[in-house]
N, C-alpha and C. Protein backbone atom coordinates (compact mmCIF):
# COMPACT_ATOMS: atom_id res chain seq x y z
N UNK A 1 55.27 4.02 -58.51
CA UNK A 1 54.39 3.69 -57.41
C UNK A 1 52.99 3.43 -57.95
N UNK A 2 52.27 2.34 -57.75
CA UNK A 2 51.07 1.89 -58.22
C UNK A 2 49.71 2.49 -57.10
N UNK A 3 48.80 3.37 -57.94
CA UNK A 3 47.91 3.90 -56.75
C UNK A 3 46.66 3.18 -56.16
N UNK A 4 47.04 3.94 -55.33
CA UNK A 4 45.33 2.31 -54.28
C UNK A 4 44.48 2.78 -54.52
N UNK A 5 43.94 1.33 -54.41
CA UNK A 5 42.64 1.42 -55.36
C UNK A 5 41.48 2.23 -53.57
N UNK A 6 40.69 2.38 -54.27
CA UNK A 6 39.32 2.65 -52.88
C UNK A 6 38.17 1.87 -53.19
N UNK A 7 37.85 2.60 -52.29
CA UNK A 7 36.41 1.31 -52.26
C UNK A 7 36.31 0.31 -51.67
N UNK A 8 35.10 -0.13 -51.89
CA UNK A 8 35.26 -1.94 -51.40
C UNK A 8 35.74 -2.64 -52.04
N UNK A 9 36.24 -4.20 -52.12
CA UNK A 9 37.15 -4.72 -52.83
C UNK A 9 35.99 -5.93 -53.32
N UNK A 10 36.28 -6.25 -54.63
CA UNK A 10 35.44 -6.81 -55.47
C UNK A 10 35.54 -8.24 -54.46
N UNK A 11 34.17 -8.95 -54.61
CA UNK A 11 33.86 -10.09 -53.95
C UNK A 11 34.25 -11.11 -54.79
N UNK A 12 34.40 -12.44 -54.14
CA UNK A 12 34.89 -13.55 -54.94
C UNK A 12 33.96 -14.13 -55.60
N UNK A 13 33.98 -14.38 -57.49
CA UNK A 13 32.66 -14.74 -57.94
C UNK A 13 32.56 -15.87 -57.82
N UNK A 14 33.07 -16.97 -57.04
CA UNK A 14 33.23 -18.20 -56.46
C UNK A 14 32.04 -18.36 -55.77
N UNK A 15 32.66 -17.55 -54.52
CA UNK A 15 31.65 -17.79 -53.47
C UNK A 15 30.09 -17.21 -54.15
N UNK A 16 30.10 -15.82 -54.97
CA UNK A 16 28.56 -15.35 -55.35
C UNK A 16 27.68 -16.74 -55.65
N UNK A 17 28.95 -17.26 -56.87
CA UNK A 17 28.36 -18.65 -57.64
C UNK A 17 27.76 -19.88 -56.57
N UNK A 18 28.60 -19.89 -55.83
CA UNK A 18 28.17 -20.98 -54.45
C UNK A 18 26.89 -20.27 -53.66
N UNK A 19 26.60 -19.00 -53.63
CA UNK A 19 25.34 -18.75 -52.76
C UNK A 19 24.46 -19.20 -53.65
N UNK A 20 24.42 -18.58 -55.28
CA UNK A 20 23.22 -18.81 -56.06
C UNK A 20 23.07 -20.09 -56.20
N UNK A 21 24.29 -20.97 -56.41
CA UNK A 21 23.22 -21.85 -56.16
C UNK A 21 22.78 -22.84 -55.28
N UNK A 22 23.53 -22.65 -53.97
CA UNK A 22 22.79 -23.13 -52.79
C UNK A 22 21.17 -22.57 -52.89
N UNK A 23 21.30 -21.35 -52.99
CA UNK A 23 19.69 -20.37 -53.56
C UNK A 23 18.46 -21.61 -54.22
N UNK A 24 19.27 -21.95 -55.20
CA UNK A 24 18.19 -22.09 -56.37
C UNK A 24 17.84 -23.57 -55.50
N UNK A 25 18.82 -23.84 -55.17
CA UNK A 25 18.07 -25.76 -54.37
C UNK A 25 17.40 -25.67 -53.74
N UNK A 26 17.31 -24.53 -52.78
CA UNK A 26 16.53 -24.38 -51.45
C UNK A 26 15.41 -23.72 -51.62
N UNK A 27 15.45 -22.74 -52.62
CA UNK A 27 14.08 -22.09 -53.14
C UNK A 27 13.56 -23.19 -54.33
N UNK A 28 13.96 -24.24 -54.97
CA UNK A 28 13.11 -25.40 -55.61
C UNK A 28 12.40 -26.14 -54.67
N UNK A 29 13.64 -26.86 -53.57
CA UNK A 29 13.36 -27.96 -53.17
C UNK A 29 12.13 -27.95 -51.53
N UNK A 30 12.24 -26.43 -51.22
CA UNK A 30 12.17 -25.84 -49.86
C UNK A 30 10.59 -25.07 -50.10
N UNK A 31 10.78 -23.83 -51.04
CA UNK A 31 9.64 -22.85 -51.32
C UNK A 31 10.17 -21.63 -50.74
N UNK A 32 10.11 -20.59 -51.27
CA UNK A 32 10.45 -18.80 -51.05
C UNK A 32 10.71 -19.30 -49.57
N UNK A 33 9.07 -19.43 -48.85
CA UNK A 33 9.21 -18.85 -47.23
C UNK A 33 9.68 -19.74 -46.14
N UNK A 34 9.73 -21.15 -46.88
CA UNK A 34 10.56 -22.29 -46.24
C UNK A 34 12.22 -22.00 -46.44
N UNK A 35 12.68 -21.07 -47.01
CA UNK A 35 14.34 -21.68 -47.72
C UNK A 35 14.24 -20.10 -46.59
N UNK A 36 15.59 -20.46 -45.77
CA UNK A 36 16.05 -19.04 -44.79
C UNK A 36 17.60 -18.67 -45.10
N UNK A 37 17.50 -17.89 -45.31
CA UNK A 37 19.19 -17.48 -45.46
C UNK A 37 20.35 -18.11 -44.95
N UNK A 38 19.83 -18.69 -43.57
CA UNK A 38 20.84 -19.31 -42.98
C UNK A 38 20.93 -21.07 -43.32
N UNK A 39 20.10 -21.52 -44.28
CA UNK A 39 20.09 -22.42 -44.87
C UNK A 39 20.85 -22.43 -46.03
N UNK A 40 20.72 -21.43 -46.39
CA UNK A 40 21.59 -21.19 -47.45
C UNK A 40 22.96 -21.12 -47.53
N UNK A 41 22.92 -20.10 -46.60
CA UNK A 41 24.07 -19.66 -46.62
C UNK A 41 24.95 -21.08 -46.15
N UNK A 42 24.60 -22.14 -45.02
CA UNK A 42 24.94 -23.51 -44.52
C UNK A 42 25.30 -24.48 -45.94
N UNK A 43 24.57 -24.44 -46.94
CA UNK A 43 24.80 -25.29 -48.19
C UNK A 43 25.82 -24.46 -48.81
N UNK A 44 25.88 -23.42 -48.84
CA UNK A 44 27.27 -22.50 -49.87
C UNK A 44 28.34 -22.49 -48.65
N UNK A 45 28.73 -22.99 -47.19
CA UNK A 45 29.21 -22.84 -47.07
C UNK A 45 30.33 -21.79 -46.44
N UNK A 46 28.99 -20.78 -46.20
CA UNK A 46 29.67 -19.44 -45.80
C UNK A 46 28.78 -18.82 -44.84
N UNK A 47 29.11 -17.55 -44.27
CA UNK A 47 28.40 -17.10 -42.97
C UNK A 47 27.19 -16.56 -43.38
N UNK A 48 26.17 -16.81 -43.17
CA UNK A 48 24.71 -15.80 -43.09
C UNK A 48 25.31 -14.43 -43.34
N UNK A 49 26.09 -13.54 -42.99
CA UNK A 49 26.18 -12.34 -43.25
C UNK A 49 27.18 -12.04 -44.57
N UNK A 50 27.30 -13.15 -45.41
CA UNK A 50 28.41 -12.99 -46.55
C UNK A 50 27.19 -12.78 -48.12
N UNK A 51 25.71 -13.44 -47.40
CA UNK A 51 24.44 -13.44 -48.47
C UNK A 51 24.39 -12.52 -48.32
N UNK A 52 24.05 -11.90 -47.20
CA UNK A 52 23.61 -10.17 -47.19
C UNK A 52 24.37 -9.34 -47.78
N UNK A 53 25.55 -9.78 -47.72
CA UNK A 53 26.58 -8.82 -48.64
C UNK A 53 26.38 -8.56 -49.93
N UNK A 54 26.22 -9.74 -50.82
CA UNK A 54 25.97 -9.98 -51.92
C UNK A 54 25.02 -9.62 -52.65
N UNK A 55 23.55 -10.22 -51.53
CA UNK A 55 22.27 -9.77 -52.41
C UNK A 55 21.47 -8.94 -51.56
N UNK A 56 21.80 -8.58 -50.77
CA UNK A 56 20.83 -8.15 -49.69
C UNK A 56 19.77 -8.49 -49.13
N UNK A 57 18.34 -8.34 -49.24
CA UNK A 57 17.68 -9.45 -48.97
C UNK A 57 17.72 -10.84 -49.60
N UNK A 58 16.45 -11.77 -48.91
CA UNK A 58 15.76 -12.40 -49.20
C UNK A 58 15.48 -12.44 -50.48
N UNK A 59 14.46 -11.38 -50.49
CA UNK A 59 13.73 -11.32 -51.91
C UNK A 59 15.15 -11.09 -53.02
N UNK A 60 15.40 -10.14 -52.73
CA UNK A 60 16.70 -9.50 -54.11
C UNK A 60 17.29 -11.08 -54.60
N UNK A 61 18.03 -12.01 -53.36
CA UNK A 61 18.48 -13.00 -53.58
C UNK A 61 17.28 -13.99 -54.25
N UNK A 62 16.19 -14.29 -54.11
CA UNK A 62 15.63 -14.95 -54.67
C UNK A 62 15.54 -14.21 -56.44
N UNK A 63 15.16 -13.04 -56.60
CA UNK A 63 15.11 -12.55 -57.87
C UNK A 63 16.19 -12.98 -58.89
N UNK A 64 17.26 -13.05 -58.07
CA UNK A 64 18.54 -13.16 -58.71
C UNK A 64 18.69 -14.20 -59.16
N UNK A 65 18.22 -15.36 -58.23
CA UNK A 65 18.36 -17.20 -58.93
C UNK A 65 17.52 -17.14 -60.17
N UNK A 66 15.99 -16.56 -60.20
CA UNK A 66 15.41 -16.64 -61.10
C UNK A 66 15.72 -15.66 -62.45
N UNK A 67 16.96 -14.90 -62.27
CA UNK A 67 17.38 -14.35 -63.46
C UNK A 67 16.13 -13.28 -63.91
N UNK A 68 15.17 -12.37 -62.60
CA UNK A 68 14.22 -11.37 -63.17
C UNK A 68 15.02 -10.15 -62.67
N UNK A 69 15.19 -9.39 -63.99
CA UNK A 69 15.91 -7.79 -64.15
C UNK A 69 14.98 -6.71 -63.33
N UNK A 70 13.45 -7.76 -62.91
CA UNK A 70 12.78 -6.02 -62.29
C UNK A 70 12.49 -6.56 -61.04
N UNK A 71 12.13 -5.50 -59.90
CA UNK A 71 11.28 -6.04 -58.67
C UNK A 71 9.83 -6.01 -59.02
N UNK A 72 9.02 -6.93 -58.76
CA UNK A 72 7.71 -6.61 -58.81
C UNK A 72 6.83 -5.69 -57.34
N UNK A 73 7.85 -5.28 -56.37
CA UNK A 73 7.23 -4.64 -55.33
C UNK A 73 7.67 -3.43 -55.87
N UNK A 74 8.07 -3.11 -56.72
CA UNK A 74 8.42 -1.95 -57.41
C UNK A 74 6.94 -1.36 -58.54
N UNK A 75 6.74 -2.31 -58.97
CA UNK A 75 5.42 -2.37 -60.18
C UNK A 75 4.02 -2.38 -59.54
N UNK A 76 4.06 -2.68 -58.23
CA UNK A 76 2.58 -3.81 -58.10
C UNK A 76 2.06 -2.10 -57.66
N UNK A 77 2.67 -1.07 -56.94
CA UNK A 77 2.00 -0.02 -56.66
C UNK A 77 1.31 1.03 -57.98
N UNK A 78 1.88 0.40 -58.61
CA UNK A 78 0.85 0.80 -60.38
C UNK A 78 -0.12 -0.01 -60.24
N UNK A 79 -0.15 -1.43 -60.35
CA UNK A 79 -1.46 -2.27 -60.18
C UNK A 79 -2.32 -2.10 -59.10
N UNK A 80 -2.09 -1.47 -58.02
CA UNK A 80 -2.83 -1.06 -57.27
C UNK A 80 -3.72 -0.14 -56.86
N UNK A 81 -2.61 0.80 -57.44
CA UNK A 81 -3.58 2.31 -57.15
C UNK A 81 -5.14 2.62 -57.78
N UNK A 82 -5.54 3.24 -57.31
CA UNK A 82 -7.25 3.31 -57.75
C UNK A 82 -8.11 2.54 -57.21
N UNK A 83 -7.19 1.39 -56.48
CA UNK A 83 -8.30 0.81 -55.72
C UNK A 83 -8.88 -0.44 -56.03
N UNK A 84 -9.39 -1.28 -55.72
CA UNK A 84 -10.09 -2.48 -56.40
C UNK A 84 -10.36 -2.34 -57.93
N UNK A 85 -11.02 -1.54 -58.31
CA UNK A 85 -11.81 -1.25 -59.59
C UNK A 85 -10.94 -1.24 -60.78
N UNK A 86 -10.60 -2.18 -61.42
CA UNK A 86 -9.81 -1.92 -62.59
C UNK A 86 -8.64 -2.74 -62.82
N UNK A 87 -8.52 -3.22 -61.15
CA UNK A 87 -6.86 -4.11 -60.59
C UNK A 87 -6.62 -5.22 -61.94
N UNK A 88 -7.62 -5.33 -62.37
CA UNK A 88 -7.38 -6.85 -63.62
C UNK A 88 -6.92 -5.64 -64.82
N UNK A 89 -7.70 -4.95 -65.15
CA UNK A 89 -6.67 -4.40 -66.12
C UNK A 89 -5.08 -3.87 -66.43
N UNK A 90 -5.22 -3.55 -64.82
CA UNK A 90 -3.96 -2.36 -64.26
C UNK A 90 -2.77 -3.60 -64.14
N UNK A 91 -3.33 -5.20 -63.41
CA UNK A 91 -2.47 -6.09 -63.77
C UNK A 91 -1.56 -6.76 -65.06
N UNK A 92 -3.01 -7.06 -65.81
CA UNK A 92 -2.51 -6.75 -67.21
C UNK A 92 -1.55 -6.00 -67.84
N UNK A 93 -1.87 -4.74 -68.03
CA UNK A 93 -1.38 -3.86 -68.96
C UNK A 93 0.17 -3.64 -68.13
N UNK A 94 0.22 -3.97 -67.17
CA UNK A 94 1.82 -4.08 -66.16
C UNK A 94 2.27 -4.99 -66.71
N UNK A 95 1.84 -6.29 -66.89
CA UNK A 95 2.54 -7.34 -67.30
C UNK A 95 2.96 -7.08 -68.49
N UNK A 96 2.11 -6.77 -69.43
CA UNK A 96 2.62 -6.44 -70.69
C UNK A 96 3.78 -5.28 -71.07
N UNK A 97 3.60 -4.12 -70.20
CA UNK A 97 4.53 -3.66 -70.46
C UNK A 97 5.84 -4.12 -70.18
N UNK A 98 6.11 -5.08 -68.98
CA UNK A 98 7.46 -5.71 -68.61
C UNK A 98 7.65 -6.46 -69.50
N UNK A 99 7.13 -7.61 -70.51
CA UNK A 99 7.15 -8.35 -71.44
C UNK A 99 7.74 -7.96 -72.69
N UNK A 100 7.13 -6.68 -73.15
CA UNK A 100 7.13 -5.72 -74.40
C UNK A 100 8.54 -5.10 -74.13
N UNK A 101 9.24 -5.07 -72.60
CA UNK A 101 10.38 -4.17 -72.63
C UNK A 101 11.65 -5.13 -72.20
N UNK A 102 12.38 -4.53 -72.96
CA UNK A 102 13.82 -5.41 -72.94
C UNK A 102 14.11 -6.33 -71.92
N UNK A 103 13.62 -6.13 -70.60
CA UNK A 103 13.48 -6.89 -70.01
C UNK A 103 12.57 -8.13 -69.73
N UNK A 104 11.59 -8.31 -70.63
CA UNK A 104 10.62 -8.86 -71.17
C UNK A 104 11.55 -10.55 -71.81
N UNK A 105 12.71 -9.88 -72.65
CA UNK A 105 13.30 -11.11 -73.17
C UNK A 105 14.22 -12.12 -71.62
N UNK A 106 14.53 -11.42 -70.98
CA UNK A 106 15.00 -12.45 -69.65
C UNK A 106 13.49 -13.46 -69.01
N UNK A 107 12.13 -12.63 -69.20
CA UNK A 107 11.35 -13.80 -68.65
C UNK A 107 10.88 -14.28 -70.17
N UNK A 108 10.97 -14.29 -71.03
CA UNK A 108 10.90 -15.32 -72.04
C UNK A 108 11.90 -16.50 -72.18
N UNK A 109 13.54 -16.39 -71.82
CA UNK A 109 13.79 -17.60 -71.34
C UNK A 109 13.55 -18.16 -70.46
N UNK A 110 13.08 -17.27 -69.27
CA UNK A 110 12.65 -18.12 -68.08
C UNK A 110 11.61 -19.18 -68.23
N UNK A 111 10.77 -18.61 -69.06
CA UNK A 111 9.44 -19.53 -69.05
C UNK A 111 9.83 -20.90 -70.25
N UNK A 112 10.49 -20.29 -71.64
CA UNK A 112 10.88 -21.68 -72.13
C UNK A 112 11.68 -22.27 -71.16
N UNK A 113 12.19 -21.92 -70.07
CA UNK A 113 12.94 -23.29 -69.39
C UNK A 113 12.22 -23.33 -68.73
N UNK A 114 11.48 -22.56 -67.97
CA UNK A 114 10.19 -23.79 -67.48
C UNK A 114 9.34 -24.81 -68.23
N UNK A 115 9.22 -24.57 -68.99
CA UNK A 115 8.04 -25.88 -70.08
C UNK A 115 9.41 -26.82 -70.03
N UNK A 116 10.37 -27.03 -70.10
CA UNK A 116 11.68 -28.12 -70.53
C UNK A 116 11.66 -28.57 -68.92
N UNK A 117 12.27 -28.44 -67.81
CA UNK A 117 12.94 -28.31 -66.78
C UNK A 117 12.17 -28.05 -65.49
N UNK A 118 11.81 -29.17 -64.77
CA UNK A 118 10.94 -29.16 -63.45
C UNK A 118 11.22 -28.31 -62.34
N UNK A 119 12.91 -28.47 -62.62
CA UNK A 119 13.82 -27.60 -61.32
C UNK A 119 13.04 -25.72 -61.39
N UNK A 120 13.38 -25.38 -62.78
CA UNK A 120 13.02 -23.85 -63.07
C UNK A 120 11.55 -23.90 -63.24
N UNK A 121 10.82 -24.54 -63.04
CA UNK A 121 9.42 -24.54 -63.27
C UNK A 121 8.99 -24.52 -61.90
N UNK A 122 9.77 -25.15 -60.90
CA UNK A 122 9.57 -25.07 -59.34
C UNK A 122 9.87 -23.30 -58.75
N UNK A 123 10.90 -23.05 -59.70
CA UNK A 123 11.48 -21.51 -59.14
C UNK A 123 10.45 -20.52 -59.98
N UNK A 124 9.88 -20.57 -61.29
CA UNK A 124 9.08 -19.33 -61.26
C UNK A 124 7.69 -19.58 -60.88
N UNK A 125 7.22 -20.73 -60.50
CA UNK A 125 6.07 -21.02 -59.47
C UNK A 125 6.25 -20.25 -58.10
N UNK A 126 7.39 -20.22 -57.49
CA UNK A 126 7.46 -19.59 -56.32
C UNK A 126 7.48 -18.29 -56.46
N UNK A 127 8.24 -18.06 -57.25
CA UNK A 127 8.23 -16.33 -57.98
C UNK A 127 6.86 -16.06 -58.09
N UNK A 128 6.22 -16.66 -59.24
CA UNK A 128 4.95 -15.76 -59.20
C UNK A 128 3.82 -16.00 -57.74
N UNK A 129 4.25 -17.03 -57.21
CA UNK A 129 2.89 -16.85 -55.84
C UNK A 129 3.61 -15.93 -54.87
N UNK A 130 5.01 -16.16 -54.54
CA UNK A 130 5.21 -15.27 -53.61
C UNK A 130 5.83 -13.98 -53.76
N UNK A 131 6.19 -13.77 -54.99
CA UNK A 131 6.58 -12.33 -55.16
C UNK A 131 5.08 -11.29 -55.65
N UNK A 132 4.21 -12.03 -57.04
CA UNK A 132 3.73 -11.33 -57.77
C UNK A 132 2.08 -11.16 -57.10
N UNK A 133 1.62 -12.92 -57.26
CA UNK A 133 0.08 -13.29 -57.14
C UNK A 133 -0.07 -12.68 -55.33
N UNK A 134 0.76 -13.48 -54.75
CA UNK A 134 0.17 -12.93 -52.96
C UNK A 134 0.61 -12.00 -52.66
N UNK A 135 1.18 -10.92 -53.12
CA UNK A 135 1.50 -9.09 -53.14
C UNK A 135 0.29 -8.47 -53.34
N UNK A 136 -0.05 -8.89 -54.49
CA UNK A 136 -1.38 -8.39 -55.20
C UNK A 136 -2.89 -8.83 -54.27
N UNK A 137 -3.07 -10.48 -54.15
CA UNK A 137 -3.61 -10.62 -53.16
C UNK A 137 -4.16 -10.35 -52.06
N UNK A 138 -2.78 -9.58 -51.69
CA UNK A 138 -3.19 -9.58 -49.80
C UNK A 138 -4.20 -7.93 -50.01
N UNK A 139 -4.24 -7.20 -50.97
CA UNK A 139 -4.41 -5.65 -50.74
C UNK A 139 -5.92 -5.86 -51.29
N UNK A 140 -6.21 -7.10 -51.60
CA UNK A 140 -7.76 -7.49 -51.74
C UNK A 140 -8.66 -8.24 -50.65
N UNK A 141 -10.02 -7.52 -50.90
CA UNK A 141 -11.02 -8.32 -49.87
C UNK A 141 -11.33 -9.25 -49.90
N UNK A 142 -11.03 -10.75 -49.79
CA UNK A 142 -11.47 -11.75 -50.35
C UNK A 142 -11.23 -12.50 -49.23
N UNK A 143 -11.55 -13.68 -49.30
CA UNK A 143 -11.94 -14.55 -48.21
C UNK A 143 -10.41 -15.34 -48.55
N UNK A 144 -9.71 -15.57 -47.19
CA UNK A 144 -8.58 -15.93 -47.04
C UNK A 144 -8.18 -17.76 -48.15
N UNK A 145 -9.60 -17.76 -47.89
CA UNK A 145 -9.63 -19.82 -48.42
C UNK A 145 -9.85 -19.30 -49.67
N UNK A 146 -9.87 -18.45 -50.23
CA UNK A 146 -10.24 -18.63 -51.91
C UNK A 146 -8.71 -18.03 -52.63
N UNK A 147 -8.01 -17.51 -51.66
CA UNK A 147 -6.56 -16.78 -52.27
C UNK A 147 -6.03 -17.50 -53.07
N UNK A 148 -5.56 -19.18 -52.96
CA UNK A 148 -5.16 -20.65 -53.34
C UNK A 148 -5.86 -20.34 -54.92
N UNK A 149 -6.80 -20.37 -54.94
CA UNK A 149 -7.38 -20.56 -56.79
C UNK A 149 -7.64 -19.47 -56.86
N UNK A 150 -7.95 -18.05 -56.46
CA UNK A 150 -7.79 -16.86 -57.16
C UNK A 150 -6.37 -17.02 -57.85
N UNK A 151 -5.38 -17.12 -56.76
CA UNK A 151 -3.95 -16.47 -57.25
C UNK A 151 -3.79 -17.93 -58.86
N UNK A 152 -3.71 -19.30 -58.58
CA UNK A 152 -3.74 -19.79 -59.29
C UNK A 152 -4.78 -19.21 -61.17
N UNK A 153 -5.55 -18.88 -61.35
CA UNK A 153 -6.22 -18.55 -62.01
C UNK A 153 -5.75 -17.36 -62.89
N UNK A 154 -5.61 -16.58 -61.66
CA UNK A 154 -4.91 -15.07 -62.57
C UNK A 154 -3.80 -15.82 -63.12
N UNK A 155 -2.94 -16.61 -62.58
CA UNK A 155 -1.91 -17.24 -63.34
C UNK A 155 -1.80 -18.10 -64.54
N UNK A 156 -3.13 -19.03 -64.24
CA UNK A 156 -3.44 -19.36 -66.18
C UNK A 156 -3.36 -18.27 -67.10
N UNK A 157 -4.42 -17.01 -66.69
CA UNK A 157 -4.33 -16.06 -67.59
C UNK A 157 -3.05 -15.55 -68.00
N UNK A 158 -1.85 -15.02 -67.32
CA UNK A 158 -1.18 -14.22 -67.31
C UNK A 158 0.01 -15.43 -68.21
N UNK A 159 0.62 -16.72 -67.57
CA UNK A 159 1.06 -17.60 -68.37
C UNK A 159 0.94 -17.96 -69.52
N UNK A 160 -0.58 -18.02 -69.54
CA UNK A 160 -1.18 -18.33 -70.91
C UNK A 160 -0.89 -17.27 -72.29
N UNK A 161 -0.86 -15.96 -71.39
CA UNK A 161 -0.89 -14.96 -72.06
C UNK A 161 0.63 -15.15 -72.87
N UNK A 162 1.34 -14.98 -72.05
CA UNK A 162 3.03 -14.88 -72.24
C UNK A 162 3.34 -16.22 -73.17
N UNK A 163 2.82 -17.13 -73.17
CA UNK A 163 3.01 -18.21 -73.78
C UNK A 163 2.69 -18.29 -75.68
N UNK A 164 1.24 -17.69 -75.26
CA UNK A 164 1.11 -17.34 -76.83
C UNK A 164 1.61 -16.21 -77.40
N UNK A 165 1.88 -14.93 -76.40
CA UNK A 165 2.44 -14.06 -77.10
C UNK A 165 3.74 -13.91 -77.55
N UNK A 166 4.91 -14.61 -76.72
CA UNK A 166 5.37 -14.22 -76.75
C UNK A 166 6.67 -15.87 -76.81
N UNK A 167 6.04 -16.78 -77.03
CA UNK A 167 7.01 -17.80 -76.83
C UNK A 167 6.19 -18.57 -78.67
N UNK A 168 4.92 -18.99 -78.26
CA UNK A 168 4.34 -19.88 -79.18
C UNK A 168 4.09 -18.65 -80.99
N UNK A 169 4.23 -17.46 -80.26
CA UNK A 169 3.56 -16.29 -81.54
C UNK A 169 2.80 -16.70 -81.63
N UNK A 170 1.15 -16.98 -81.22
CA UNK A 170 -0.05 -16.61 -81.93
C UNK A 170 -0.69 -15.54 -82.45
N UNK A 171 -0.77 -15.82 -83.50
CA UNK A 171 -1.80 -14.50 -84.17
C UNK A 171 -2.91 -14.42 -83.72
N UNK A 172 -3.73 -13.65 -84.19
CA UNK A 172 -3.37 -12.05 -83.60
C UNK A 172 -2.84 -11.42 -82.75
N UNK A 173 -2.85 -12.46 -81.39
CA UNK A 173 -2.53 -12.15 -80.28
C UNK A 173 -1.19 -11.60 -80.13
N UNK A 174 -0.03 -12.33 -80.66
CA UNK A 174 1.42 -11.70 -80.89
C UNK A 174 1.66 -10.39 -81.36
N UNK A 175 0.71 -9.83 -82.44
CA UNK A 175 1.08 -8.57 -82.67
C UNK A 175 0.17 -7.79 -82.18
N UNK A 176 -0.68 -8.08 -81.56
CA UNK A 176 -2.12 -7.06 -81.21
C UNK A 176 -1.75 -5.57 -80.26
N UNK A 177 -1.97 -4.88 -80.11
CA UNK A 177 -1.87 -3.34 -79.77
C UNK A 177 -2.00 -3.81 -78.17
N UNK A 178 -1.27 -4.02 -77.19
CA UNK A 178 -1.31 -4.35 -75.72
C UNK A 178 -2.45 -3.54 -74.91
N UNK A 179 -3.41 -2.50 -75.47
CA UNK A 179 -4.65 -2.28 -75.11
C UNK A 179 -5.70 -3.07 -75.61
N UNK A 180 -5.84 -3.85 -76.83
CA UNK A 180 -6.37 -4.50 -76.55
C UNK A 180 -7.13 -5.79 -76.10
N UNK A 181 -5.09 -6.47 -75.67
CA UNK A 181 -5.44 -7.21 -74.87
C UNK A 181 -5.88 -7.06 -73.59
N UNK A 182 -5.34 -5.85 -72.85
CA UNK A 182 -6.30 -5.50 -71.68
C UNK A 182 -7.25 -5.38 -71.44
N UNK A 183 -7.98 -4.77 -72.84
CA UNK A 183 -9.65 -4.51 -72.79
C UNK A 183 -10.21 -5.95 -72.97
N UNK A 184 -9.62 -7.53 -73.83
CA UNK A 184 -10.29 -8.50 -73.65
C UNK A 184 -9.87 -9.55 -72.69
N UNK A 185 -8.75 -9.10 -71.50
CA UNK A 185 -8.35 -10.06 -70.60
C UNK A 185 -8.12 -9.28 -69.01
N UNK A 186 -8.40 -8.43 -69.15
CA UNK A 186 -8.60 -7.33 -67.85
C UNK A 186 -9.97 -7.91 -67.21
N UNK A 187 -10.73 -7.74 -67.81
CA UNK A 187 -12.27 -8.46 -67.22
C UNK A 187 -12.32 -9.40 -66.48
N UNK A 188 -12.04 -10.73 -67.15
CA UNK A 188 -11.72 -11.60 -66.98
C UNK A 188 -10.62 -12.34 -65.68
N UNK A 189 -9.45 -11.27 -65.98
CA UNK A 189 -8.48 -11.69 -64.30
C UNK A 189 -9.24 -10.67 -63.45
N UNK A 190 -9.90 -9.89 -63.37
CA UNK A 190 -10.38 -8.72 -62.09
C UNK A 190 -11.71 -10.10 -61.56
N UNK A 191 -12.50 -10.53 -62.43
CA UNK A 191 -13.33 -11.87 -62.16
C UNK A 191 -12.95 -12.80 -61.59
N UNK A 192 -11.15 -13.27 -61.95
CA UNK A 192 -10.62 -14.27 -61.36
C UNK A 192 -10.24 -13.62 -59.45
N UNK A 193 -9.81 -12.08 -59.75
CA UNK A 193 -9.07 -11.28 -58.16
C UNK A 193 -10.60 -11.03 -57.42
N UNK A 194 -11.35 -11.11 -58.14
CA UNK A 194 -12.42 -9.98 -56.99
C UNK A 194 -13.76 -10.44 -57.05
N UNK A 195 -14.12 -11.22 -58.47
CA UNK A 195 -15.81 -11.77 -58.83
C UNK A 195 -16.24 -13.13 -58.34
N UNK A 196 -17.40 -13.24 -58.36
CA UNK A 196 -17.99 -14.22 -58.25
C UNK A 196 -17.33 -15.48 -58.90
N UNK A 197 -16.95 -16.75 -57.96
CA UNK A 197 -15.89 -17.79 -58.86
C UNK A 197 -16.80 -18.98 -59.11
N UNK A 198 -18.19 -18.69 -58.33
CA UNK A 198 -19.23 -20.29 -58.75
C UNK A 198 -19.90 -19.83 -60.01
């Protein structure tokens, strides 16, 4: 006699494969807060409540197209705490540690396929404004019309950063002690989140 199994019964990786990438078209072609589940779920083919199964939210499902191992609503309450004062460093030294840690190598392919590939360059654009930059954003005082090139800005920095450190290897910068890139690029993005931009 063969014993039964329990549990829930494994999902078809067919259909997973058909949500992600109905996902990835609609979060390229659409944007995070334009693409709705039930759009999605309409291009894969299956019921609005078969996504929820799978990824649970929104967000989880968007994380998932873009192949990121962490939540950033998980992190950003480190970048936050203390208050305004410091948020560019506290951003920093977050980023770096996700970079520096094993999970660090999943957004290093992400970003070489963004420099190659418009499609994935559309998906971690949306990632970082609507998961990372307007999270961080909204818990600042700033005048609603300047959010657009704040958030853009911190993102040169933080791109830029990842690019030489960790894709192009520039020296020093590649091996430098991750404090002190905070101490010479913390300034600088808290200027881009909170300072004077004329």
């Amino acid at each position: 006699m063969t014993p039964r199994r329990t549990g829930r019964r494994p999902g078809n990786p067919d259909t997973r494969q058909a949500i992600l990438a109905a996902a990835r078209t609609a979060f390229a072609e659409r944007g995070f807060d334009a693409a709705s589940i039930r759009v999605i779920a309409t291009a894969a083919g299956v019921d609005p409540a078969l996504v929820h199964h799978y990824f649970g939210s929104k967000e989880e499902l968007f994380r998932a197209t873009v192949e990121i191992p962490l939540d950033p609503a998980e992190l950003l309450p480190v970048v936050l705490a203390g208050g305004v004062d410091g948020v560019g460093e506290r951003l920093v030294r977050t980023f770096l540690g996700v970079w520096d840690s094993p999970a660090g190598k999943a957004a290093v392919a992400l970003l070489r396929s963004a420099v190659n590939n418009d499609w994935t360059a559309r998906l971690l654009r949306e990632f970082l404004v609507t998961q990372v930059l307007r999270r961080v954003l909204d818990h600042l005082d700033v005048p609603p019309a300047e959010l657009p090139l704040r958030g853009s800005l911190v993102a040169t920095q933080m791109i830029g950063l990842a690019m030489m450190r960790y894709v192009i290897r520039l020296e020093p910068v590649a091996s430098a002690d991750p404090e002190t890139l905070v101490a010479a690029l913390g300034p600088t993005v808290q200027r881009y989140l909170t300072g004077d931009l004329a």
